[in-house]
Every structure is written in C-alpha cells, then in structure tokens.
Protein backbone atom coordinates (compact mmCIF):
# COMPACT_ATOMS: atom_id res chain seq x y z
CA UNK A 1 17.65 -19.68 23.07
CA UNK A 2 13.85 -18.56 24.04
CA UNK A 3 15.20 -14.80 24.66
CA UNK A 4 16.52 -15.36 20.76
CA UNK A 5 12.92 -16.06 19.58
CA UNK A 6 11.33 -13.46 21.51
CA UNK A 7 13.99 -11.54 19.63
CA UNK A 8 13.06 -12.42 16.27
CA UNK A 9 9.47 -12.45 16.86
CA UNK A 10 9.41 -9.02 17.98
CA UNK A 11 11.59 -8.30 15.17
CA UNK A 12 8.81 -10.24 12.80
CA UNK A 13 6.16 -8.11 14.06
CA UNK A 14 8.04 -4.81 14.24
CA UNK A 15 8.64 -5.18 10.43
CA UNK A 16 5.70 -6.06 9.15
CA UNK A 17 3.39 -3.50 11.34
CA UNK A 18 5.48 -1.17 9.15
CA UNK A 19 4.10 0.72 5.95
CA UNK A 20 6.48 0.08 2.74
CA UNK A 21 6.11 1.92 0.12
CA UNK A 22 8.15 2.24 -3.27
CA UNK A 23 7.59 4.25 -6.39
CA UNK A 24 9.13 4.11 -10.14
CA UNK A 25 8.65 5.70 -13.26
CA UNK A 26 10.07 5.68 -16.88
CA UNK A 27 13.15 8.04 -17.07
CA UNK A 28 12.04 9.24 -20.18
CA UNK A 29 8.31 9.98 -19.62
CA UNK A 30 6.28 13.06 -20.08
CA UNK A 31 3.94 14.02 -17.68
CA UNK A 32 3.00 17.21 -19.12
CA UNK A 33 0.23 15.41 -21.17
CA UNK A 34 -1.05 13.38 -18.74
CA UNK A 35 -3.17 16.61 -16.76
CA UNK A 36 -6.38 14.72 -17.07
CA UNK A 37 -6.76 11.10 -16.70
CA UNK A 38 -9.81 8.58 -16.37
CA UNK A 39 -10.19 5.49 -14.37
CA UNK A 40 -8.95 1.67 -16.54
CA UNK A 41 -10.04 -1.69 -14.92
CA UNK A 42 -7.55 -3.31 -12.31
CA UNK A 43 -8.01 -5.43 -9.62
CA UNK A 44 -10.05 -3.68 -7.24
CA UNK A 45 -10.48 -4.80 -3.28
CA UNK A 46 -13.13 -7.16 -2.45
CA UNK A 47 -14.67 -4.67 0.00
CA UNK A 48 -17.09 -2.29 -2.51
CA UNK A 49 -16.39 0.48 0.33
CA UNK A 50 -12.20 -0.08 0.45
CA UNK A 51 -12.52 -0.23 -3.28
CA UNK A 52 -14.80 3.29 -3.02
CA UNK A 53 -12.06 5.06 -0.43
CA UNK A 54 -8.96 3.96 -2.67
CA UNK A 55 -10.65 5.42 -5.43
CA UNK A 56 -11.34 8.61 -3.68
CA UNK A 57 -8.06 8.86 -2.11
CA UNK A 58 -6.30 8.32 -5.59
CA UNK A 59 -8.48 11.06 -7.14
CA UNK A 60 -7.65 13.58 -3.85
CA UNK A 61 -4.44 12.90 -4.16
CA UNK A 62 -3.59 13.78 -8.30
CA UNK A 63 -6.28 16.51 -7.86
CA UNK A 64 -3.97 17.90 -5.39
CA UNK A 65 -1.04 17.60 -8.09
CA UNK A 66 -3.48 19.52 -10.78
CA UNK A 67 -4.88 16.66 -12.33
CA UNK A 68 -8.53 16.59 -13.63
CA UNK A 69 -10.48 13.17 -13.82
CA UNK A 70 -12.05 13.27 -16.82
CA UNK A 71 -14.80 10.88 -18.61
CA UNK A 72 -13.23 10.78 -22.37
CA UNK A 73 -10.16 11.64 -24.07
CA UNK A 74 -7.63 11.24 -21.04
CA UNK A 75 -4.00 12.01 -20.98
CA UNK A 76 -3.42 9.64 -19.12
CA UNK A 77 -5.14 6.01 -17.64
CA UNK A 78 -4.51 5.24 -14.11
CA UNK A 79 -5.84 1.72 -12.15
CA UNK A 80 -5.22 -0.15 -9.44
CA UNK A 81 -4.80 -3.39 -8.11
CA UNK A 82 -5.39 -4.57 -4.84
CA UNK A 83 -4.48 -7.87 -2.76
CA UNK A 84 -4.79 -9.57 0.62
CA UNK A 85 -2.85 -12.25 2.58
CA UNK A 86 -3.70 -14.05 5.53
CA UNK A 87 -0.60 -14.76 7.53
CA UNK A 88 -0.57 -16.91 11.15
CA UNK A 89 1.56 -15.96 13.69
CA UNK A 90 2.54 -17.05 17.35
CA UNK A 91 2.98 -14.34 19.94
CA UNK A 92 4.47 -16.15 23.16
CA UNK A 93 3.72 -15.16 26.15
CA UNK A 94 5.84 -16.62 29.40
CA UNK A 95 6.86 -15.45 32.92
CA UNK A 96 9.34 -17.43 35.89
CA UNK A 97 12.53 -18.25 35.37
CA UNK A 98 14.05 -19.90 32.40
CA UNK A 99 15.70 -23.16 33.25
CA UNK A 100 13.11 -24.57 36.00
CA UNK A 101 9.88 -24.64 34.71
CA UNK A 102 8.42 -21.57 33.80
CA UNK A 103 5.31 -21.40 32.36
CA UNK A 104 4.80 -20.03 28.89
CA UNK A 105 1.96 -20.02 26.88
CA UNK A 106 1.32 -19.33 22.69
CA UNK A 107 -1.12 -17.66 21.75
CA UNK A 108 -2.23 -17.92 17.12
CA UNK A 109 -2.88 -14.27 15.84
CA UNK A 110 -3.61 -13.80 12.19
CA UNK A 111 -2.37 -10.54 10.53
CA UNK A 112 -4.03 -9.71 7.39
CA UNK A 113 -1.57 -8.38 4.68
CA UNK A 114 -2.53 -5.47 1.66
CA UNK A 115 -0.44 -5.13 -0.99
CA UNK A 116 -1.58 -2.08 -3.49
CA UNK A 117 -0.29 -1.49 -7.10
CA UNK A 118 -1.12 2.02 -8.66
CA UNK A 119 -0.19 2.52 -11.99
CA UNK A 120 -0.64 5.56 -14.74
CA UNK A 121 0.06 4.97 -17.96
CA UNK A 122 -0.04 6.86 -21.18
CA UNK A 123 -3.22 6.98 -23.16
CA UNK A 124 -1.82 7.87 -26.35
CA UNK A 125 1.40 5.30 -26.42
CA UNK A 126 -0.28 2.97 -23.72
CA UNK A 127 3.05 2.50 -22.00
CA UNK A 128 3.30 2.43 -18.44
CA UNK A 129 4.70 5.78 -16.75
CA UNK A 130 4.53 5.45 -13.26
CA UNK A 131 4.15 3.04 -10.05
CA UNK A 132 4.01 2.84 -6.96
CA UNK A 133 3.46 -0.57 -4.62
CA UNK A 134 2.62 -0.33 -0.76
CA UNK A 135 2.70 -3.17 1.41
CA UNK A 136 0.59 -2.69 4.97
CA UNK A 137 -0.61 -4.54 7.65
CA UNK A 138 -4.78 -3.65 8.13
CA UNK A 139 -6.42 -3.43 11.03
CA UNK A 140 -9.86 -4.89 11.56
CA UNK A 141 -10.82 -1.34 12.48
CA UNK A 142 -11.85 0.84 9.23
CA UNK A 143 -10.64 4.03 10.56
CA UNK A 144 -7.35 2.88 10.90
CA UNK A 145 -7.08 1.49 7.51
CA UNK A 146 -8.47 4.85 6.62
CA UNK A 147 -5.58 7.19 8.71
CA UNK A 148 -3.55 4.47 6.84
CA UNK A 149 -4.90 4.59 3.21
CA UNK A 150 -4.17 8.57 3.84
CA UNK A 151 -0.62 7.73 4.97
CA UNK A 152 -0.08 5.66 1.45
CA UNK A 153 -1.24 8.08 -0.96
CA UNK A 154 0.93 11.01 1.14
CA UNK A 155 4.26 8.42 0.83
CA UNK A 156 3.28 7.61 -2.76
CA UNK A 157 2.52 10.91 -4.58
CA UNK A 158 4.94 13.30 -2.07
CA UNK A 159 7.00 13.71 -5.55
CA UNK A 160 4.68 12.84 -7.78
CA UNK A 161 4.95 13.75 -11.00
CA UNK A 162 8.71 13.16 -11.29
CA UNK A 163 10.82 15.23 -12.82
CA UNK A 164 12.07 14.21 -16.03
CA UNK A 165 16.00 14.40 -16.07
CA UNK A 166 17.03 14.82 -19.90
C-alpha cells in the first residue's frame, strides 16, 4: 500500500515537472498577410519583468519566422495571456521496515503552476488564426523560468506558420 503512494506521488511529480505544450490553428487561414503584426491587450503576468521577457521572447521568436512588429496597420494582432496556480503537495519521506514501525515523515511543498495562451489573430477579419497553450511548473529561480520561457517559444513556434493544406 505505502510503496503504491510513493508510486503515484512520484508519478504526480514526474508529470507535472513536465513542459506541455499544444498548438492549433484555423485550417483555412492565411498567413501570408500576417508578416507584420503589433501587440493587442491580454492578460499579462503579474511580474512587470516576466511580462517584459514573454514579450521579448514572443517578438524573438516571429522575428525569427520573418515577422516585423510594427506600430500601425498590422497584418496581424498577437497577445497573450498568462496565469498562475498554487498547488500543495506532500513529498513523504520514510526509512525501516514496513510492517514494524518505521518512521516516516511528510513534508508540504507548494509547486507554483503557469499556464500561457498565445494567440494571433487576423487584423483585417479579426478571427483568431493561431494558438498555442503551455502548461509549466516555475521555479523560484528566474533563470530557470528563463532557460524555460526559451524552451516554450522553441516547442510553440518549431512549425510556426502552418502550412495551409487546400
């Protein structure tokens, strides 16, 4: 029974340690138009200097795909949203043997959650084109949300923009 819940616990922690990341567009949409874009209003993070590298990262990464930020007349509107979740968790720790009295102790870690939303949309039609959600664990450390910010916009825009199948 107790090796069962370490079992799942690990498995708990394994999976949600893990970057998810999943991307749609519409089947139909051009993307030829949409070689400049400007910033809309989402739901930025909290933190003026997460909001600050998402932005940067978002621009790096569509610069990267040709795309020019522009101030007026866009092709294209992207924004993002951002959200955190505090979740509790127990990480037991025990040692001796099973059935006579081991000792075993529990320790309460909180994990904080992101979930991201970037979408691009269509300035002329305003109908959404693209997006692309990631779900990560952050670290308390801001280079590793960094290296993992970095990760994201690699995962989201590796075949960005998608080809249009007619």
């Amino acid at each position: 029974m107790k090796r069962g819940m370490f079992v799942i616990l690990g498995l708990l922690a394994t999976s949600a340690a893990a970057q998810d990341v999943t991307v749609d567009h519409a089947r139909q949409a051009d993307f030829s138009r949409c070689r400049t874009y400007a910033w809309a209003q989402g739901q930025p993070a909290l933190n003026p200097l997460a909001d600050a590298n998402i932005v940067e990262a978002i621009d790096a990464a569509l610069a990267s795909k040709g795309w020019r930020r522009v101030e007026a007349n866009p092709g294209c509107y992207v924004m993002y949203q951002a959200s955190l979740r505090e979740q509790k968790g127990l990480q037991v720790w025990g040692n001796g043997p099973r059935f006579f009295g081991g000792m075993a102790s529990v320790d309460v870690k909180t994990v904080v959650n992101g979930m991201m939303v970037v979408d691009i949309g269509d300035a002329a039609s305003q109908q959404l084109l693209w997006r692309a959600v990631a779900k990560d664990t952050l670290s308390d450390k801001p280079e590793k949300n960094k290296k993992k910010l970095a990760k994201c916009m690699e995962k989201m825009f590796k075949d960005f923009p998608p080809e249009v199948k007619q």
